[in-house]
Protein backbone atom coordinates (compact mmCIF):
# COMPACT_ATOMS: atom_id res chain seq x y z
CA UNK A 1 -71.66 -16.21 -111.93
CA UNK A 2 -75.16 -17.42 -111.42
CA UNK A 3 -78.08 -16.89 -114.36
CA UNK A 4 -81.20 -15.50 -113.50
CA UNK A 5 -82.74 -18.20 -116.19
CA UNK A 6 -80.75 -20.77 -114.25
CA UNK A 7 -82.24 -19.45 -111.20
CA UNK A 8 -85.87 -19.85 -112.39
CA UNK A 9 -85.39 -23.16 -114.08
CA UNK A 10 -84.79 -24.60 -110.66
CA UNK A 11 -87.41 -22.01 -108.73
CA UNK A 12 -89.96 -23.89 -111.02
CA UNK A 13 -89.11 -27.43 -110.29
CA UNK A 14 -92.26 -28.79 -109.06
CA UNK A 15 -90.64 -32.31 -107.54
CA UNK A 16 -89.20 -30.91 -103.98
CA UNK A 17 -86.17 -33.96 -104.13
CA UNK A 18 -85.52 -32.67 -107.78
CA UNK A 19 -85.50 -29.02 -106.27
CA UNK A 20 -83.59 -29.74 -103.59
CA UNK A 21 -81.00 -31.95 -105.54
CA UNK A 22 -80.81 -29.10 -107.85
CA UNK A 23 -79.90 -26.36 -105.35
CA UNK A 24 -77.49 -28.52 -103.65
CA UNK A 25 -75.74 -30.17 -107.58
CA UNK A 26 -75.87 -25.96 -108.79
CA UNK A 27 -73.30 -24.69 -106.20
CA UNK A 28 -70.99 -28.00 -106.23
CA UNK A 29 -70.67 -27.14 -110.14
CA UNK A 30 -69.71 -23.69 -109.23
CA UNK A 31 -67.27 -25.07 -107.18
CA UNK A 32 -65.92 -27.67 -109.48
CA UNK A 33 -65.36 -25.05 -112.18
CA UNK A 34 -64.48 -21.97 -111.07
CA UNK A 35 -64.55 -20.19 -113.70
CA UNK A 36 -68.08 -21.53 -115.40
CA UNK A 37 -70.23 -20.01 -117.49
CA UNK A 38 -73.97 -21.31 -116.65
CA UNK A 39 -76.91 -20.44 -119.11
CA UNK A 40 -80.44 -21.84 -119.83
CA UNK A 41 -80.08 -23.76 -123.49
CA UNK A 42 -82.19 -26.41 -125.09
CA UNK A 43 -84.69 -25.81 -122.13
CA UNK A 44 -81.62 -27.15 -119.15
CA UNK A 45 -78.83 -25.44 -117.42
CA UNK A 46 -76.17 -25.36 -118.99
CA UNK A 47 -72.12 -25.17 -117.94
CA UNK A 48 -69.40 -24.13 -120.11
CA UNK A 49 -66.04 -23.10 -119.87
CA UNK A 50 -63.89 -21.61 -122.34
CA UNK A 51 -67.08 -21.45 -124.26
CA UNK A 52 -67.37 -25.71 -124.40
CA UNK A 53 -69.65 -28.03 -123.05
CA UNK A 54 -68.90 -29.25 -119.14
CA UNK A 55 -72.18 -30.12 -117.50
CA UNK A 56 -75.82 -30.16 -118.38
CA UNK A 57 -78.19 -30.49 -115.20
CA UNK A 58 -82.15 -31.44 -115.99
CA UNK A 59 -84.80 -33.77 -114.42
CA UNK A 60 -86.86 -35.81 -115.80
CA UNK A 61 -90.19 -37.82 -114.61
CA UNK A 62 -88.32 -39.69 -111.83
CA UNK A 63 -84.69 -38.33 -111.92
CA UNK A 64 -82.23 -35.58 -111.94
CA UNK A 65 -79.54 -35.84 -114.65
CA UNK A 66 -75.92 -34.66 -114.30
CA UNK A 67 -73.87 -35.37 -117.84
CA UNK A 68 -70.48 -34.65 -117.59
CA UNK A 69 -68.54 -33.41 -120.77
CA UNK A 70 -65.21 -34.32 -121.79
CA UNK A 71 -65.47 -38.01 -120.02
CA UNK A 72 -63.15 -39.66 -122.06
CA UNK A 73 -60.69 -40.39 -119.50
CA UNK A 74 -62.44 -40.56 -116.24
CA UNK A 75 -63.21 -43.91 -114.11
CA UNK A 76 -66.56 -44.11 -113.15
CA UNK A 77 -67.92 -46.60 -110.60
CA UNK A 78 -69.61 -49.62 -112.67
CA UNK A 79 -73.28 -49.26 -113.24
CA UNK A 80 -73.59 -45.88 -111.49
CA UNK A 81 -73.18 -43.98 -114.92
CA UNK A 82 -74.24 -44.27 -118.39
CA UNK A 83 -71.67 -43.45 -121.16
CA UNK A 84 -72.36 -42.41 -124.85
CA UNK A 85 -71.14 -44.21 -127.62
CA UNK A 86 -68.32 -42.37 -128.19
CA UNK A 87 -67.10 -42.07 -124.81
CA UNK A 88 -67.09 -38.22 -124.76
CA UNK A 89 -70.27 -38.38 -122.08
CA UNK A 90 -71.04 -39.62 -118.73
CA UNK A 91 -74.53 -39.23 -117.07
CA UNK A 92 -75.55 -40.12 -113.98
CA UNK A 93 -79.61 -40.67 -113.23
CA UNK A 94 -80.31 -40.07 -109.52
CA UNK A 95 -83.32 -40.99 -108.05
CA UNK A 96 -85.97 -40.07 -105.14
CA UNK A 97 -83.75 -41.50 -102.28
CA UNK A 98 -80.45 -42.45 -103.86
CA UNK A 99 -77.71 -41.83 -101.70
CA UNK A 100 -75.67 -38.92 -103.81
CA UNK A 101 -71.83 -38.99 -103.41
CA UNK A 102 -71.04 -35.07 -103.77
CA UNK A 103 -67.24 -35.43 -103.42
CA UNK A 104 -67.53 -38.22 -106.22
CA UNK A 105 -69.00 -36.00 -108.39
CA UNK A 106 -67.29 -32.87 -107.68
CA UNK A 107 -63.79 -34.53 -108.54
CA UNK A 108 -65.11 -36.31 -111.67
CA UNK A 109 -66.48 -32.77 -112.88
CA UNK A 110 -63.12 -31.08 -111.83
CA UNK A 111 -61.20 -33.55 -113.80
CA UNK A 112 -63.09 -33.46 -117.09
CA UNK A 113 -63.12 -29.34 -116.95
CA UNK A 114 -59.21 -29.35 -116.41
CA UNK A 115 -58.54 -30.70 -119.70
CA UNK A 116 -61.07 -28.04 -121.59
């Protein structure tokens, strides 16, 4: 189910690439997670399931983010990711004319959720 505050976080997006990136990142989580909560906290969209943590979407001066929760166990192609220190966290940093691999992401975010 889409949020409204969602909705207007990425209606404001000034950046068109970040907007558009946004609108196209939104729907693949959707799709990823079927059953996904989404809601505006700590200023980004948030997506949960089964109340927990499985993707935070924001942008930044030059980039779009995409962390994926629950990371532990997922293989990541080198350098295209950063992970936390404890391995629980993968982001991903796109930028202005970075060639975005959708299916990548969309299994990567469908594995982490299955084990929430």
């Amino acid at each position: 189910m889409m949020n409204e505050a969602v909705t207007e976080y990425i209606d404001n997006i000034k950046v068109d690439w970040q907007a558009d990136l946004c609108k196209q990142l939104r729907p693949l989580i959707h799709q990823s997670i079927p059953d996904v909560e989404e809601r505006l906290q700590y200023g980004k969209p948030h997506y949960l399931k089964s109340g927990k943590y499985a993707v935070v979407l924001g942008t930044a001066k030059g980039w779009v983010s995409l962390t994926i929760f629950n990371a532990q166990n997922l293989e990541t192609p080198d350098g295209l990711f950063e992970t936390s220190d404890n391995g629980d966290r993968k982001t991903i940093k796109i930028r202005e004319g970075q060639t975005v691999d959708y299916d990548l992401l969309a299994g990567l975010i469908q594995q982490a959720a299955q084990s929430i």
